[in-house]
Protein backbone atom coordinates (compact mmCIF):
# COMPACT_ATOMS: atom_id res chain seq x y z
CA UNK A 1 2.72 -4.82 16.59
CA UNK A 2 -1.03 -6.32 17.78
CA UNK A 3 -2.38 -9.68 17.77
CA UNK A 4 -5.27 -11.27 19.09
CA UNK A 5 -8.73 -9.34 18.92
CA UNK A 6 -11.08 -8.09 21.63
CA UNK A 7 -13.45 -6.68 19.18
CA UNK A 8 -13.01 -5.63 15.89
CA UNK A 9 -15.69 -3.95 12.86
CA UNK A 10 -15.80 -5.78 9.68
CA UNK A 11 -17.31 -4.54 6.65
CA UNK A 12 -17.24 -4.18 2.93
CA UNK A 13 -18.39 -0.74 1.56
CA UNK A 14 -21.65 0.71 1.82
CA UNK A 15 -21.95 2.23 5.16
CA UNK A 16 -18.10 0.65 6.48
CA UNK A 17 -16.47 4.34 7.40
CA UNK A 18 -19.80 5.37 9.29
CA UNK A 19 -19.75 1.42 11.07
CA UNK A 20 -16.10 2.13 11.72
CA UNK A 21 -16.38 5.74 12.84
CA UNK A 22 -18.44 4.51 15.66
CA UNK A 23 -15.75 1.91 16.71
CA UNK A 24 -13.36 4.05 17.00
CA UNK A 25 -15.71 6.50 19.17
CA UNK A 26 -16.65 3.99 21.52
CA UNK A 27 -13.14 4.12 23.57
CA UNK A 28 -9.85 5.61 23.75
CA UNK A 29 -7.88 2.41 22.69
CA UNK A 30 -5.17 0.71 20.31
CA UNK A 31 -6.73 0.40 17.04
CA UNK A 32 -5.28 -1.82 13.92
CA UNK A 33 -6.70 -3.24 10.96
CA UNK A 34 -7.13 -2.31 7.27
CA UNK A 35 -8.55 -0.14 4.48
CA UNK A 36 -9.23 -2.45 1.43
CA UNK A 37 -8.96 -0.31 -2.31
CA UNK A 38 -12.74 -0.97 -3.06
CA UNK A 39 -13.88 1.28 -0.22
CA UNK A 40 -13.79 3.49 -3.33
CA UNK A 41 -16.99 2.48 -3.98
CA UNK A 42 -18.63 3.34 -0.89
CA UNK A 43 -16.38 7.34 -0.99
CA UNK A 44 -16.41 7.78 -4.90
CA UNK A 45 -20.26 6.30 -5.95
CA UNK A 46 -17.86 4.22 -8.55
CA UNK A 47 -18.30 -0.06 -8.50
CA UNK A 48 -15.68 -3.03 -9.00
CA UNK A 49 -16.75 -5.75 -11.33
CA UNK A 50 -13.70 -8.26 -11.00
CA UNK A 51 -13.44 -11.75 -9.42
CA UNK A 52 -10.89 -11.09 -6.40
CA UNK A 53 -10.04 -14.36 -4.55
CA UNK A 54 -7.70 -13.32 -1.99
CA UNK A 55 -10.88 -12.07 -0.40
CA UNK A 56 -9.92 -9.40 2.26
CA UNK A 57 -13.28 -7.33 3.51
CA UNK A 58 -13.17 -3.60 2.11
CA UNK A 59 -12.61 -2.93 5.87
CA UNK A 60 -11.48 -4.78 9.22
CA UNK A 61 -10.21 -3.01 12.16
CA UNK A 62 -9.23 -4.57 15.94
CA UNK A 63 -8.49 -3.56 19.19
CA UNK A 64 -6.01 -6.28 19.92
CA UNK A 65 -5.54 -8.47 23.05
CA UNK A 66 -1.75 -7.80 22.91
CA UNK A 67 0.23 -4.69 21.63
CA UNK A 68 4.18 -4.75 21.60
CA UNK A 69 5.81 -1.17 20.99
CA UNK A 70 9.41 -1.05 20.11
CA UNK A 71 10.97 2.12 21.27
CA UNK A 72 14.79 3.01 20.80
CA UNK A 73 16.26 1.12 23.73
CA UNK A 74 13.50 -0.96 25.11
CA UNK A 75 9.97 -3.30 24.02
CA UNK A 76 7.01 -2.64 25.31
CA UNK A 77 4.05 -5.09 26.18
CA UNK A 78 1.09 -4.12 26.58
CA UNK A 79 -1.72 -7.29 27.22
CA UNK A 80 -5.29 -7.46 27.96
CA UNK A 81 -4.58 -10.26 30.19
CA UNK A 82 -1.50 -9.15 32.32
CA UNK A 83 0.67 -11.96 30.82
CA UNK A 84 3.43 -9.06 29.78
CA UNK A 85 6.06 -11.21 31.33
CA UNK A 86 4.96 -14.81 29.73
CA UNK A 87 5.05 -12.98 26.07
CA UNK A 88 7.87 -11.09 26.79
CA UNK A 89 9.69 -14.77 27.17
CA UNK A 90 7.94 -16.53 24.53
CA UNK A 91 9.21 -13.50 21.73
CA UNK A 92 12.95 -13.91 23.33
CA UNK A 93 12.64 -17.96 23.07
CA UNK A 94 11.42 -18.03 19.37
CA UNK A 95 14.36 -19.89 17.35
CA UNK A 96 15.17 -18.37 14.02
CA UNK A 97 15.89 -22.57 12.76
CA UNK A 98 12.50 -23.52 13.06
CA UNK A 99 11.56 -21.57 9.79
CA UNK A 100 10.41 -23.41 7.00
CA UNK A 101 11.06 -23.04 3.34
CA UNK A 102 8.03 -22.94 1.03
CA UNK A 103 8.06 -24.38 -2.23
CA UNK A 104 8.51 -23.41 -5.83
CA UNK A 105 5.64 -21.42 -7.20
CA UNK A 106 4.57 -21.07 -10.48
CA UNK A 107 3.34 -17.66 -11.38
CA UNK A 108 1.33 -16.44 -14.51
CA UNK A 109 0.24 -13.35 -15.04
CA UNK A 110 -2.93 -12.27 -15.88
CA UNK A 111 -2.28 -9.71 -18.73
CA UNK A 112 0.19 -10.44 -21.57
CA UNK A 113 3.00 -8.27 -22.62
CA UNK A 114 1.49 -7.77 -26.03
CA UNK A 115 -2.19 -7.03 -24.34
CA UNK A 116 -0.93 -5.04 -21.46
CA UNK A 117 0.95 -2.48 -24.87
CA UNK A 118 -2.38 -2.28 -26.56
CA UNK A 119 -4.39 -1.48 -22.93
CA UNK A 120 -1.42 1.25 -22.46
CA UNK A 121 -1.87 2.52 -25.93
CA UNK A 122 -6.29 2.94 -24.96
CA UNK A 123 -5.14 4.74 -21.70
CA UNK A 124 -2.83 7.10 -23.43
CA UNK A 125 -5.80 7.85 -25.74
CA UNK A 126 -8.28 8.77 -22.46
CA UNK A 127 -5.54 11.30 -22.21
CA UNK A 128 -5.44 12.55 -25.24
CA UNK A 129 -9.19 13.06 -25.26
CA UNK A 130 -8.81 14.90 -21.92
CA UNK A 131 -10.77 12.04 -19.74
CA UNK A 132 -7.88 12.05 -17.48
CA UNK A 133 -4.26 13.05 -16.67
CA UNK A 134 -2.72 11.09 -15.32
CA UNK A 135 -3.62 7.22 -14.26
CA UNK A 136 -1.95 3.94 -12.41
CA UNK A 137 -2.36 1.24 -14.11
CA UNK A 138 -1.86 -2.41 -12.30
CA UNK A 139 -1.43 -5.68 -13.42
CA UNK A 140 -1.65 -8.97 -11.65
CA UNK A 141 0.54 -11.93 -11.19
CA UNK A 142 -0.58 -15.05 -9.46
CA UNK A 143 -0.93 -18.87 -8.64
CA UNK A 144 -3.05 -21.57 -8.03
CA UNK A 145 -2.76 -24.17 -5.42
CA UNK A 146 0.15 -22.60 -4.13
CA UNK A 147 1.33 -23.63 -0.61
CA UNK A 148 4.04 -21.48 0.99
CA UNK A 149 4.46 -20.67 4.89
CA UNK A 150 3.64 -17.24 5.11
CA UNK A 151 6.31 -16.45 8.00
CA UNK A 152 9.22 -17.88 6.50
CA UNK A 153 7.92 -15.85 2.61
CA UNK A 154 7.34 -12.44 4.55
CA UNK A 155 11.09 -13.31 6.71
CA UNK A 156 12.35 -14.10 3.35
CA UNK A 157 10.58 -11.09 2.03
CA UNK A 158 12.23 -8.46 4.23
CA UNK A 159 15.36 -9.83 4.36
CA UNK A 160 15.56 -9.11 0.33
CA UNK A 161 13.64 -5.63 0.24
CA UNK A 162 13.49 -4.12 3.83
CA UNK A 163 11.26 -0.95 3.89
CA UNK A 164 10.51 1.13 6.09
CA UNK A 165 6.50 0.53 6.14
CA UNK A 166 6.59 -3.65 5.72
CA UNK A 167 3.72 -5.22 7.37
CA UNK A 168 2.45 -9.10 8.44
CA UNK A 169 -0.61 -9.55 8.46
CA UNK A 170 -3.14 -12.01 9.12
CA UNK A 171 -6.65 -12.73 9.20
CA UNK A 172 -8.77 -15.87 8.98
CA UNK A 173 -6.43 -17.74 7.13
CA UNK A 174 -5.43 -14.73 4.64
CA UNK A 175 -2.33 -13.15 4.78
CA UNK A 176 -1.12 -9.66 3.34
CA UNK A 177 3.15 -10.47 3.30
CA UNK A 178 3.80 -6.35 2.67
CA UNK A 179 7.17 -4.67 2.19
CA UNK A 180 5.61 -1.14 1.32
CA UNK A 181 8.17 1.63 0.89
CA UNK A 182 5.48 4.33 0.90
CA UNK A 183 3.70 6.19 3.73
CA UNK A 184 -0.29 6.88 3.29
CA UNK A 185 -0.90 8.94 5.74
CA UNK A 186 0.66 9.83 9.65
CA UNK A 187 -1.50 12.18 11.80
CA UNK A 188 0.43 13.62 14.97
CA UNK A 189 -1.57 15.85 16.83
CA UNK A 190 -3.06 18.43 14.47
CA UNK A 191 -0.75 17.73 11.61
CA UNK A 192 -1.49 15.38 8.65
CA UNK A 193 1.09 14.25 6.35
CA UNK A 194 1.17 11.93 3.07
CA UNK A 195 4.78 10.99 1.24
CA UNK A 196 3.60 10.09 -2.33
CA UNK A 197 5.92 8.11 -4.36
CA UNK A 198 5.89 8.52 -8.31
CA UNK A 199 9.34 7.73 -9.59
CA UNK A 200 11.27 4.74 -10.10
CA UNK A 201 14.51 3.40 -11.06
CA UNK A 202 16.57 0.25 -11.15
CA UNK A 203 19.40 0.01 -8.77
CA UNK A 204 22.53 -1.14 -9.89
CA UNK A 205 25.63 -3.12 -8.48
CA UNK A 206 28.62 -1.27 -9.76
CA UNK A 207 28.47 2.22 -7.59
CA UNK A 208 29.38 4.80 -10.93
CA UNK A 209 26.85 3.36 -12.64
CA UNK A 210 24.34 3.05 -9.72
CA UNK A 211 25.04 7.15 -8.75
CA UNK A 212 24.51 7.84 -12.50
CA UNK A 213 20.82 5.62 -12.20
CA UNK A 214 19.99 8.39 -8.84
CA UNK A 215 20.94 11.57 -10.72
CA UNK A 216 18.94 10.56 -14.07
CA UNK A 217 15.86 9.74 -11.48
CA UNK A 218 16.07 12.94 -9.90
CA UNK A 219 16.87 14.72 -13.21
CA UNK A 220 13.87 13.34 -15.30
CA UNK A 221 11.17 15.64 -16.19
CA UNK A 222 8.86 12.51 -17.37
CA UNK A 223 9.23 11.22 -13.44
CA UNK A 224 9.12 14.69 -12.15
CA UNK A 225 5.86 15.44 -14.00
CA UNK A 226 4.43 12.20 -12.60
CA UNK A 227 5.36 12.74 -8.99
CA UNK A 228 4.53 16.44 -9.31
CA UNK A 229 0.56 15.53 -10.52
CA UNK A 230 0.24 12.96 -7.42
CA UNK A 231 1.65 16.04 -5.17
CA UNK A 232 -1.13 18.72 -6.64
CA UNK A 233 -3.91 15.78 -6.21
CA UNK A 234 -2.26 15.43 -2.86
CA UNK A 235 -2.70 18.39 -1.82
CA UNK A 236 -6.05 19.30 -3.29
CA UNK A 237 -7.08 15.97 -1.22
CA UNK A 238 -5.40 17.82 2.22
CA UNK A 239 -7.41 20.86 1.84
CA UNK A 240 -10.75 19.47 2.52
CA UNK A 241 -9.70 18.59 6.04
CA UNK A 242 -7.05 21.03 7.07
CA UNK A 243 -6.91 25.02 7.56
CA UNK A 244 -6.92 27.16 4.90
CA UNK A 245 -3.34 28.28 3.62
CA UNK A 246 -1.60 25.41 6.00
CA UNK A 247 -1.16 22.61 3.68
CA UNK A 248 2.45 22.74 1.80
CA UNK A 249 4.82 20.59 0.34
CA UNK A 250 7.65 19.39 2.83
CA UNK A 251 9.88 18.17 -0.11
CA UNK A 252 9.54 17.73 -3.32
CA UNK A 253 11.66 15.09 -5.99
CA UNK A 254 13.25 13.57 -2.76
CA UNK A 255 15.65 10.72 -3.89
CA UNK A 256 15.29 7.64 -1.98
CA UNK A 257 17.45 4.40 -2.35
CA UNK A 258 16.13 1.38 -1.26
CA UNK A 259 17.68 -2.73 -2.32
CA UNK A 260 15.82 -3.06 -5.49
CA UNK A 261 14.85 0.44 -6.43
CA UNK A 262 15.93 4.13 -6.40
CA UNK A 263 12.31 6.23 -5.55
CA UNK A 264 11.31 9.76 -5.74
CA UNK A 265 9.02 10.72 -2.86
CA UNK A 266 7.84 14.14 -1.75
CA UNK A 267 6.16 14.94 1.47
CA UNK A 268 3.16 16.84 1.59
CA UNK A 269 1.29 18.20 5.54
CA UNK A 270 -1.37 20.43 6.68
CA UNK A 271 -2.98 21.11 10.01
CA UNK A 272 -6.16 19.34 10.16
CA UNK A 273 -9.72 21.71 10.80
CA UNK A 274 -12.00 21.12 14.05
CA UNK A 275 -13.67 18.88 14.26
CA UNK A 276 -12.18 16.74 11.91
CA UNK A 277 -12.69 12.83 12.82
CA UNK A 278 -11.02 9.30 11.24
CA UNK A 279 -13.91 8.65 8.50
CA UNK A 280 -13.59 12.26 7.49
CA UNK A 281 -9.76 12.32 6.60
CA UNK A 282 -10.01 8.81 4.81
CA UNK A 283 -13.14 10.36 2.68
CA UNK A 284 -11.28 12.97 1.46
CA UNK A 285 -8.17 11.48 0.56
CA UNK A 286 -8.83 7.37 -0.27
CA UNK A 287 -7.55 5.69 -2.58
CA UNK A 288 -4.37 7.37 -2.35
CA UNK A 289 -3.52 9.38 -5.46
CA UNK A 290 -0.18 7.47 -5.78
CA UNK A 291 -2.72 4.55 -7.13
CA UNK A 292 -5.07 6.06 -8.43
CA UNK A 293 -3.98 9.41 -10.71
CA UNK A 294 -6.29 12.11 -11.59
CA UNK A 295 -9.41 13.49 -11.31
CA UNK A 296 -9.38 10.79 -9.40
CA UNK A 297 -13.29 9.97 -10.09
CA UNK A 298 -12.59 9.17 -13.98
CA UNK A 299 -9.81 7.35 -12.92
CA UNK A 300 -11.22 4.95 -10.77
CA UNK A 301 -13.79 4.29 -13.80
CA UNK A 302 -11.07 3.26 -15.94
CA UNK A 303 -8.91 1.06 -13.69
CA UNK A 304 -11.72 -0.78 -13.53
CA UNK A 305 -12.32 -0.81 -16.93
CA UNK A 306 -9.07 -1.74 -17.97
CA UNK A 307 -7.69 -4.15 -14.83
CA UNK A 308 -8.14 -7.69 -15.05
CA UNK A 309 -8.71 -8.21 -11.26
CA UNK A 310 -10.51 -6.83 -8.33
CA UNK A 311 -7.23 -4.80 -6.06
CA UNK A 312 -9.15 -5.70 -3.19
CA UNK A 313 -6.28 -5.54 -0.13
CA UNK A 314 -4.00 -4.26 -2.73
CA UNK A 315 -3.66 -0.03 -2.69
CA UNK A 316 -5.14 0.12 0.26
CA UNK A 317 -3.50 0.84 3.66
CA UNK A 318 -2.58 -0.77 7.08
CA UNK A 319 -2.01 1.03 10.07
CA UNK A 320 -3.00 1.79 13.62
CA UNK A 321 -4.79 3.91 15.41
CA UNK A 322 -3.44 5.30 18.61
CA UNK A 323 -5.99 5.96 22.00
CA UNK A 324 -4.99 9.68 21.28
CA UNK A 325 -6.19 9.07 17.65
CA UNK A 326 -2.95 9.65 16.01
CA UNK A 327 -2.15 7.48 13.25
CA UNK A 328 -0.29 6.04 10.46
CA UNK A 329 -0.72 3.90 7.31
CA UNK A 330 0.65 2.26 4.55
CA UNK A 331 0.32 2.22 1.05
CA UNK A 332 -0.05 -2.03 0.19
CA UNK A 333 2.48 -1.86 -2.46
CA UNK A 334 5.07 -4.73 -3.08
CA UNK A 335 3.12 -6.94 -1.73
CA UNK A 336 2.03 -10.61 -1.57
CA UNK A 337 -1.18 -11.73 -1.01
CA UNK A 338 -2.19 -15.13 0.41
CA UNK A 339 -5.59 -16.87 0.69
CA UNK A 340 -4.28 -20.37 2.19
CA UNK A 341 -7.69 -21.98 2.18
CA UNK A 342 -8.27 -21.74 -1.49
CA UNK A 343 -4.39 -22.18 -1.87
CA UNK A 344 -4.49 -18.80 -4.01
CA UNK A 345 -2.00 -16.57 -4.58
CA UNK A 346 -1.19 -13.15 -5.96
CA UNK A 347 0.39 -10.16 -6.39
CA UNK A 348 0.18 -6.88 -8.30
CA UNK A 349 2.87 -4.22 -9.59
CA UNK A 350 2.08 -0.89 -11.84
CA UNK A 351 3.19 2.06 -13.46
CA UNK A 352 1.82 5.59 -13.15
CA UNK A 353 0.40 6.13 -17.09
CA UNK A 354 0.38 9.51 -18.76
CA UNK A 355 0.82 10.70 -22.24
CA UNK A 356 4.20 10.59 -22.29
CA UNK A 357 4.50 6.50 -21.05
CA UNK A 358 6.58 4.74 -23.45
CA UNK A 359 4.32 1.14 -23.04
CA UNK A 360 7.67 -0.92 -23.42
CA UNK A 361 9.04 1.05 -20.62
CA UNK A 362 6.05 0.65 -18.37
CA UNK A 363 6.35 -3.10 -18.50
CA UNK A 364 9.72 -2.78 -17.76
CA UNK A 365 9.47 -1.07 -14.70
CA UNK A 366 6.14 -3.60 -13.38
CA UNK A 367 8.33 -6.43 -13.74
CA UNK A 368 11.55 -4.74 -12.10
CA UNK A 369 9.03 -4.02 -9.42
CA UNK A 370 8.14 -7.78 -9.50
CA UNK A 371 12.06 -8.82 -8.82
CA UNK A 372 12.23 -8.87 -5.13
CA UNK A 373 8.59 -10.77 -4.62
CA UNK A 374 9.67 -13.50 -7.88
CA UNK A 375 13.29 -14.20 -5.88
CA UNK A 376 11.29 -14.90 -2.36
CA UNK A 377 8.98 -16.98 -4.39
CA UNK A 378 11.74 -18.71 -6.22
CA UNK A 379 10.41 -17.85 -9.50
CA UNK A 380 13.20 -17.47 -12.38
């Protein structure tokens, strides 16, 4: 956990990796901050013509005044200042009764059922064509002159669907309210590792019936296909940065249960070449092929093409950097995002797409994936 900033790089994309490679250079130091989707356009030569209004720069990154690191049996402080002590008793003193309950929202969403069936339908026909293979396709929900208190909705938030790569996080008066189940990318000395997930299913109250939901996940070949395409992109992203014959898949079609959702994640590493610095890795391997699909070039065209609204924080990634320059970040999935100036917000849910996507189905599983954010928003 950071907060506070002693410096920080902001950018949106053009030169922003180059910009940021040079702030991370500049000391061996703590590191947090954010990779925003449309850095695509800076890595890919591709462009984004949607309105976004949550309004997140394509890239911000902090060394923070305060970092907190919670080990197994002990929290450590670690403060620009030397006031370790005084913030160690102010976390301890915080009272859980002092939250505050936001309001009732009212969410709309910006693609139909009966428009988001035809887009499906156009996608599936890219395919067919041989344009692409595979593609996600997202959709956005959202409200206008919302006011919620973006503590108490990202308490609320865990407290329904804890995962294991949530994140708060604030800037300027936007907030990203993340419960991501899904690891980007962790670098630990000279290994690099990604967990794609591509494979969902509903969880389910009575235990038969949930056990029989986890088998037919791990059994289906339309969810095995889809996880195994992100894997091969996965990997063909890993080899541009690591030694030749090292990368390999850890697991693959691992079954994960989490409150909402059964998931199937695989786990792909490699040992990372010479040489090899921050701006590098995230060239060869942003966006994450879990949002994008494949070749992931094409793809990028057509999200674009077909998405209502600019992703902007939205399949990107938040994470630290450590003063080794280890690493690890997120994929912004299940997520709500906050812009409490302009009293705007949003969210976004998809669906990997390939020619086997039943388009019923697919809207199916972005609204299940909506569930947990609608209940903490007290949308019915």
């Amino acid at each position: 956990m950071a907060a506070g900033a002693v410096d920080f790089v902001a950018m949106n994309a053009g030169h922003a990796l180059e910009q940021l490679q040079r702030f991370i250079a500049s000391d061996k130091r703590w590191i947090f901050g954010h990779l925003g989707y449309d850095l695509k356009n800076e890595i890919e030569n591709v462009h984004s013509s949607h309105e976004e209004l949550i309004q997140f720069p394509d890239l911000f990154f902090f060394q923070p005044e305060v970092v907190i690191r919670l080990e197994e049996s002990e929290m450590i402080i670690e403060a620009e200042t030397g006031d370790e002590e005084k913030i160690f008793h102010e976390i301890v003193s915080v009272n859980d009764s002092s939250r505050v309950d936001s309001g009732a929202i009212h969410i709309h969403n910006r693609i139909g059922k009966e428009e988001y069936v035809s887009i499906i339908q156009k996608l599936k026909a890219h395919i067919l064509r041989g344009d692409c293979y595979e593609l996600n396709f997202c959709q956005e929900f959202f409200s206008k002159g919302a006011t919620i208190n973006p503590l108490t909705t990202f308490q609320n938030l865990s407290t329904i669907s804890p995962n294991p790569f949530s994140a708060f996080y604030k800037l300027n008066g936007k907030y990203l309210l993340c419960a991501s189940p899904e690891r980007f990318l962790k670098k630990q000395g000279k290994t690099i590792l990604s967990q794609p997930i591509k494979g969902t299913s509903k969880r389910m109250a009575d235990r038969r019936a949930d056990d029989k939901q986890r088998l037919e996940l791990k059994e289906s070949a339309k969810e095995r296909s889809e996880n195994v395409m992100v894997v091969d992109l996965v990997r063909n992203d890993l080899s541009k940065i690591c030694t030749e014959g090292s990368v390999k898949v850890d697991e693959l079609y691992g079954i994960y249960s989490f409150p909402q959702v059964h998931q199937m994640i695989s786990t792909v590493s490699g040992e990372l070449k010479d040489d090899i610095e921050f701006a590098d890795i995230i060239r060869a391997t942003f966006p994450m092929g879990s949002m994008t699909g494949a070749p992931k070039k094409k793809v990028l065209e057509l999200i674009d093409q077909y998405e209502k609204t600019k992703r902007g924080i939205f399949s990107g990634a938040v994470g630290y950097i450590d003063p080794e320059g280890d690493f690890d970040f997120n994929v912004v999935i299940r997520s709500i995002m906050y812009n409490e100036p302009n009293k705007y917000l949003s969210f976004q849910t998809g669906s990997a797409i390939t020619f086997y996507s039943d388009a019923e189905k697919e809207w199916e599983e972005c609204l299940l994936k909506a569930q947990a954010i609608k209940k903490v928003l007290q949308v019915e």
